[in-house]
C-alpha atoms as a PDB file:
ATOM      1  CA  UNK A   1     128.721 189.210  78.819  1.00  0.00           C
ATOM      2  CA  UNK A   2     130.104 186.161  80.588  1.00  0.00           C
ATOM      3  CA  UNK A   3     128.350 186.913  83.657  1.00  0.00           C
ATOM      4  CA  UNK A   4     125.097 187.228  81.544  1.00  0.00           C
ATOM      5  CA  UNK A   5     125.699 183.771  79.962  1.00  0.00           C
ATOM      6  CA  UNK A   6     126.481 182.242  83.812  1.00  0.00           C
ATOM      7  CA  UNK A   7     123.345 183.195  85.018  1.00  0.00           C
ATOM      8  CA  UNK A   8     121.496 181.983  82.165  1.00  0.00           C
ATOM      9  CA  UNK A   9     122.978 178.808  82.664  1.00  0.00           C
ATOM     10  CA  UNK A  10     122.438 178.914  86.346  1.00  0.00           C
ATOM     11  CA  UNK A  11     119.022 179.499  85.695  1.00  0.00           C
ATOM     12  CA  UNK A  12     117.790 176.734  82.991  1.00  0.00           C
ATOM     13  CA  UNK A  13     119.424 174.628  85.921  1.00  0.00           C
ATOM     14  CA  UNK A  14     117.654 175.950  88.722  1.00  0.00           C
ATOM     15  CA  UNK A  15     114.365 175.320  86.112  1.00  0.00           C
ATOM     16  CA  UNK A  16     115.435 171.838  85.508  1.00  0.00           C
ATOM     17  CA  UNK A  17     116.108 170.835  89.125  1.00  0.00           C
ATOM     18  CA  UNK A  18     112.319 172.609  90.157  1.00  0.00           C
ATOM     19  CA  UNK A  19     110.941 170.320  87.795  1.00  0.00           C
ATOM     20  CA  UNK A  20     112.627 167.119  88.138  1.00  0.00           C
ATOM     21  CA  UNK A  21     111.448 167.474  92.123  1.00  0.00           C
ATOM     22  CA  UNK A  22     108.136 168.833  91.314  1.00  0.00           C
ATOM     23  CA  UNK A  23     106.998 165.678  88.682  1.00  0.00           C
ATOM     24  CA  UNK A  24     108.627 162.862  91.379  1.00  0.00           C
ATOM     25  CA  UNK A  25     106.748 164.684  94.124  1.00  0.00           C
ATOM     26  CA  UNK A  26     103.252 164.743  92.111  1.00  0.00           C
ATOM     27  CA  UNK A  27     104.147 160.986  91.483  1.00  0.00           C
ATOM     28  CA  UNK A  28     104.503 160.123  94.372  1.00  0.00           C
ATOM     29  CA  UNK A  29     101.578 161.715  95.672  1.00  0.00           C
ATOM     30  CA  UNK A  30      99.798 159.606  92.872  1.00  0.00           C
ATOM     31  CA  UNK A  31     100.949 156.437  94.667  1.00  0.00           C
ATOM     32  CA  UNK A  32     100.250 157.078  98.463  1.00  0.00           C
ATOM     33  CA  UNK A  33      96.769 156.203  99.037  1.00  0.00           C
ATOM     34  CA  UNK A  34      94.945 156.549 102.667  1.00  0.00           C
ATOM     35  CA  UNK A  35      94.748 153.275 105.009  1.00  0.00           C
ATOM     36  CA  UNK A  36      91.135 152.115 105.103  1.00  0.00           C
ATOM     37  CA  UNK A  37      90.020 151.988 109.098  1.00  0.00           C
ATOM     38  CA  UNK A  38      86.577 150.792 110.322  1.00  0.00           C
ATOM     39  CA  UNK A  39      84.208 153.169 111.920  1.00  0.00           C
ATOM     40  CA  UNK A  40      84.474 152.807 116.289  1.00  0.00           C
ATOM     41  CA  UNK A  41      81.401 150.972 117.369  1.00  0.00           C
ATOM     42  CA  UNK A  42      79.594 151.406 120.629  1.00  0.00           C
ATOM     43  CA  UNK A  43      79.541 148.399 123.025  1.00  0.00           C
ATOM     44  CA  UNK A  44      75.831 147.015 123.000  1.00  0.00           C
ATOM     45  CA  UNK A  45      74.299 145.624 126.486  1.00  0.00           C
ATOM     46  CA  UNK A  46      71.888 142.587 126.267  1.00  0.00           C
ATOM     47  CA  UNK A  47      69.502 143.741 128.723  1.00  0.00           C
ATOM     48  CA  UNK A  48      69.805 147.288 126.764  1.00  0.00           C
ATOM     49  CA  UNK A  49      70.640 149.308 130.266  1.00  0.00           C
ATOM     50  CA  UNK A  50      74.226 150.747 130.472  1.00  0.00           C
ATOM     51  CA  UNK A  51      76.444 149.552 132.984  1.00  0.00           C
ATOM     52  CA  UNK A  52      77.531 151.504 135.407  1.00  0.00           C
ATOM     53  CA  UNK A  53      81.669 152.450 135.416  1.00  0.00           C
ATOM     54  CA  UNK A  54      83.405 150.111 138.213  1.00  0.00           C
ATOM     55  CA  UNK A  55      86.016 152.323 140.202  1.00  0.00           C
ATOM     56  CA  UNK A  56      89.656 150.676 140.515  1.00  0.00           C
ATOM     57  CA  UNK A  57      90.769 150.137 143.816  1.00  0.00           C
ATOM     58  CA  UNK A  58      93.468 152.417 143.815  1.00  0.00           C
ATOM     59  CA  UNK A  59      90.719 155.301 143.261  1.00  0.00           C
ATOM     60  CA  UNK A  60      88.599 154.282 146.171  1.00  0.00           C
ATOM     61  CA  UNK A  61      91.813 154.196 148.977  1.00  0.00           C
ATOM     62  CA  UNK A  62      93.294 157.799 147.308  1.00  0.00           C
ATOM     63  CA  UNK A  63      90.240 159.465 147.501  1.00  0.00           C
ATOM     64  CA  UNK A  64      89.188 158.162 150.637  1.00  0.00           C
ATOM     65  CA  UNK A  65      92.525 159.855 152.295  1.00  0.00           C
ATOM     66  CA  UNK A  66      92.232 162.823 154.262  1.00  0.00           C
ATOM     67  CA  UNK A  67      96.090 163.223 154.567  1.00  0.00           C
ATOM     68  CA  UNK A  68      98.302 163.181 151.921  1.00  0.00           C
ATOM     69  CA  UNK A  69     101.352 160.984 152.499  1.00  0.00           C
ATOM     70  CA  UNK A  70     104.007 163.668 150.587  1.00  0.00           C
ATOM     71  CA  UNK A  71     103.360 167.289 149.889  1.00  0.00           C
ATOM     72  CA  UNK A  72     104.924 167.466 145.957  1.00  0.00           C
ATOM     73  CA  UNK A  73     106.799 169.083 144.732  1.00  0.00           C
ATOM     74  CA  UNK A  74     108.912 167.500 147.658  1.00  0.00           C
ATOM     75  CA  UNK A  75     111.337 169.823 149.520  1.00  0.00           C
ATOM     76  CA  UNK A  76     114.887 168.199 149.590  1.00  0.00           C
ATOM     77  CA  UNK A  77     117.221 168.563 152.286  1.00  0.00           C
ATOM     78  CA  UNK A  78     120.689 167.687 152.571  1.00  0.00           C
ATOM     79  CA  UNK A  79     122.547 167.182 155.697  1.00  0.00           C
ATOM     80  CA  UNK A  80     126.056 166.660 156.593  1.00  0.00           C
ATOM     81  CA  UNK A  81     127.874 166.089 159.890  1.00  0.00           C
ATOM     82  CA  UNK A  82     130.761 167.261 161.457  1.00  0.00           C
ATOM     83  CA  UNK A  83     132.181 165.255 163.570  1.00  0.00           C
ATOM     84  CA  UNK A  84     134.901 166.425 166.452  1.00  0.00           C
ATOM     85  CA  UNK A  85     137.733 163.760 165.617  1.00  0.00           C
ATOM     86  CA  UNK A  86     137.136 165.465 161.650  1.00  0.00           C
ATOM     87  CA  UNK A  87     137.614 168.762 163.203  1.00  0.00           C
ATOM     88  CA  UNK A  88     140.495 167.743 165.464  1.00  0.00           C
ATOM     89  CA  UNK A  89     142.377 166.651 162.606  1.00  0.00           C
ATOM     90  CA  UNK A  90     141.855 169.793 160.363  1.00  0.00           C
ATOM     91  CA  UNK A  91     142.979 173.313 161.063  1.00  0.00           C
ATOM     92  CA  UNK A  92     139.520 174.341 160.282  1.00  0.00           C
ATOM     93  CA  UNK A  93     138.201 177.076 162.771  1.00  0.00           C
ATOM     94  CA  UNK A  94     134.176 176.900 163.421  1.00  0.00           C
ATOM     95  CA  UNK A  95     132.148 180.260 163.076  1.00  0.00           C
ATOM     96  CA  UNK A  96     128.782 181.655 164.062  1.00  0.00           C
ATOM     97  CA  UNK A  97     127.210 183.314 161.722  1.00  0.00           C
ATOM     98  CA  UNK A  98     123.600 185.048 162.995  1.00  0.00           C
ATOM     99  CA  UNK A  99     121.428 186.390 159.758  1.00  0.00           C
ATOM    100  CA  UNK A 100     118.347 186.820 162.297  1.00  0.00           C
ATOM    101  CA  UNK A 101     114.856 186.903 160.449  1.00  0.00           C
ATOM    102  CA  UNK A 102     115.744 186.637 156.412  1.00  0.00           C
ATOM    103  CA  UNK A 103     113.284 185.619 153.502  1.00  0.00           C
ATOM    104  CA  UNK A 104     113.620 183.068 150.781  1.00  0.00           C
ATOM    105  CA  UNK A 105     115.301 185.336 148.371  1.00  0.00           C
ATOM    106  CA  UNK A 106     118.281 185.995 150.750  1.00  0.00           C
ATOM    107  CA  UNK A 107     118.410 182.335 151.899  1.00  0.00           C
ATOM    108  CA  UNK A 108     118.856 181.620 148.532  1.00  0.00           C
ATOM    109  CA  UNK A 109     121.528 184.313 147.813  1.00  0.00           C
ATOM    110  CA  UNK A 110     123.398 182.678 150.878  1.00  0.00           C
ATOM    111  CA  UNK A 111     123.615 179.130 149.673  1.00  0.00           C
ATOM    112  CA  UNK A 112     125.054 180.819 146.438  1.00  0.00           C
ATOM    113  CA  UNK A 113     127.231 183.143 147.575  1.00  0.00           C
ATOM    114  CA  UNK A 114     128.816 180.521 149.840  1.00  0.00           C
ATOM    115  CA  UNK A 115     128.612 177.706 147.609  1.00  0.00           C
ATOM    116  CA  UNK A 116     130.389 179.560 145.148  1.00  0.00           C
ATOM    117  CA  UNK A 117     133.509 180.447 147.254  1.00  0.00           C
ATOM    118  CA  UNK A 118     133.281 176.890 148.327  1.00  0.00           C
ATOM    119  CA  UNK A 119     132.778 177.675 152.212  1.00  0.00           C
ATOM    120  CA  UNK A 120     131.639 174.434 154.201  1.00  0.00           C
ATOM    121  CA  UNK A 121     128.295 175.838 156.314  1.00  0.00           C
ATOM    122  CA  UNK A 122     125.112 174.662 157.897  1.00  0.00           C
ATOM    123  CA  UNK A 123     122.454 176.296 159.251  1.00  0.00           C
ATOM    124  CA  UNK A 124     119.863 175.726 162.189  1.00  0.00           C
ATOM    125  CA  UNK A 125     116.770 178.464 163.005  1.00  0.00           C
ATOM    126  CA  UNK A 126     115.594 179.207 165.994  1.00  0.00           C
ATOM    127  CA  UNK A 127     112.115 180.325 166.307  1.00  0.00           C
ATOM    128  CA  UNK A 128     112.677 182.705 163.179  1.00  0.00           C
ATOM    129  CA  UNK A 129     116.191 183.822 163.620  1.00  0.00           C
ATOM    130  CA  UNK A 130     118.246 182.058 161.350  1.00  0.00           C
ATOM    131  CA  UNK A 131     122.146 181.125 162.227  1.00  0.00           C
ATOM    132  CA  UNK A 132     124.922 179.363 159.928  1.00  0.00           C
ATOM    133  CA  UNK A 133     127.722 177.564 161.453  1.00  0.00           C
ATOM    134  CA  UNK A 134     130.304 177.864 159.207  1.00  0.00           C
ATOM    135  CA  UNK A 135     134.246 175.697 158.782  1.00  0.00           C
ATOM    136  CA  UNK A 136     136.663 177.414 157.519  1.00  0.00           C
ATOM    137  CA  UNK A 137     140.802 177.874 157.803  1.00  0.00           C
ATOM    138  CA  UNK A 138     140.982 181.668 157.574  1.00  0.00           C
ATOM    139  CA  UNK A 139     138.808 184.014 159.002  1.00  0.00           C
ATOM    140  CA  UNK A 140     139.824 186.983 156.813  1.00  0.00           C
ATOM    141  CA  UNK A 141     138.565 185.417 153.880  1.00  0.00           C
ATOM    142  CA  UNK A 142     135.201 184.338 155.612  1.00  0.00           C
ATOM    143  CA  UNK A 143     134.348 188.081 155.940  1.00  0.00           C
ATOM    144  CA  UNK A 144     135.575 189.043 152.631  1.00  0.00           C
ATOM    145  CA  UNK A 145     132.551 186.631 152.055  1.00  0.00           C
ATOM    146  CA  UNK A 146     130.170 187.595 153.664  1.00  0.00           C
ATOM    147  CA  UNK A 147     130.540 191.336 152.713  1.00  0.00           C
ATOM    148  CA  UNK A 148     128.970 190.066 149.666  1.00  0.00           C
ATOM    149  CA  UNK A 149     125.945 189.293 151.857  1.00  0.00           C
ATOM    150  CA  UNK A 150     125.435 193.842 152.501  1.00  0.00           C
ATOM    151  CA  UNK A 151     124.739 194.021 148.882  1.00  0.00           C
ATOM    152  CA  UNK A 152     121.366 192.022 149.315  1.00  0.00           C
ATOM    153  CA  UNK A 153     120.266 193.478 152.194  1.00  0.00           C
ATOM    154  CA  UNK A 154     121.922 190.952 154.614  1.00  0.00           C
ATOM    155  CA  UNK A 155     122.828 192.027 157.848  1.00  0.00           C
ATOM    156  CA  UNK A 156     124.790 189.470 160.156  1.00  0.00           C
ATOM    157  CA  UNK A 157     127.329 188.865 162.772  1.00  0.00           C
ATOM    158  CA  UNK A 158     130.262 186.658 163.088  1.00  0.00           C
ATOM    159  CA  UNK A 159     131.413 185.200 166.007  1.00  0.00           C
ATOM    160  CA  UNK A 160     133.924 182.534 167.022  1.00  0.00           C
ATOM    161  CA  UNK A 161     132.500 179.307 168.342  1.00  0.00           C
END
């Protein structure tokens, strides 16, 4: 019985609230009224011949160009140096590492897989063999590494520079 008598309450609410928002919303529909704009008009010649379109500058020299000056999107390339008095002062041993002829995908599983054991590389190709030189303090866990490398097809081989 009390439940009854909730929702009946409840619901003459609910009716109330509908139509409280419903009559503000029709009145203020009443009020809004659409901005007035002028019609676009045509620009009118004296001589009644149309002019012709006058190319900007910029236009003429870019499509004049038989070379373009950046190929986009542009490839980025970072670069970092070791130096010998930076690898005098470390106990840092340098590796070769040859991956021979590789495609992007398993360039791109390198960078990650070594980028996300934080091992210090670079890389230089040769014709298209492919070979990292890689810093690092133990060599154990450099080939715990690049085991990782078999399970994307990588074949490679270390070697002690």
């Amino acid at each position: 019985m009390q439940v009854r008598v909730l929702i009946g309450i409840f619901s003459f609410l609910t009716c109330i609230l509908l139509f409280v928002l419903i009559r503000n919303y029709i009145d203020a529909m009443n009020v809004y009224s659409l901005p007035k704009v002028n019609p676009y008009e045509l620009a009118q010649f004296d001589d009644n011949k149309t002019k012709p379109l006058e190319m900007p500058d910029w236009l003429d020299r870019l499509s004049g160009q038989d070379e373009r000056e950046f190929i986009y999107p542009a490839s980025e390339l970072q670069v970092k140096l070791l130096f010998a008095d930076e690898l005098k002062q470390s106990s840092k041993e340098i590796f070769r590492v040859s991956v021979g002829v590789i495609n992007d995908y398993q360039f791109f599983c390198i960078n990650q897989v070594l980028g996300a054991y934080n091992i210090e590389y670079s890389y230089y190709k040769i014709g298209e063999s492919i070979s990292l030189v890689v810093a690092t303090e133990d060599e154990n866990y450099l080939r715990s590494v690049l085991e990782k490398l078999r399970h994307y097809e990588i074949n490679y081989t270390l070697s002690k520079s």
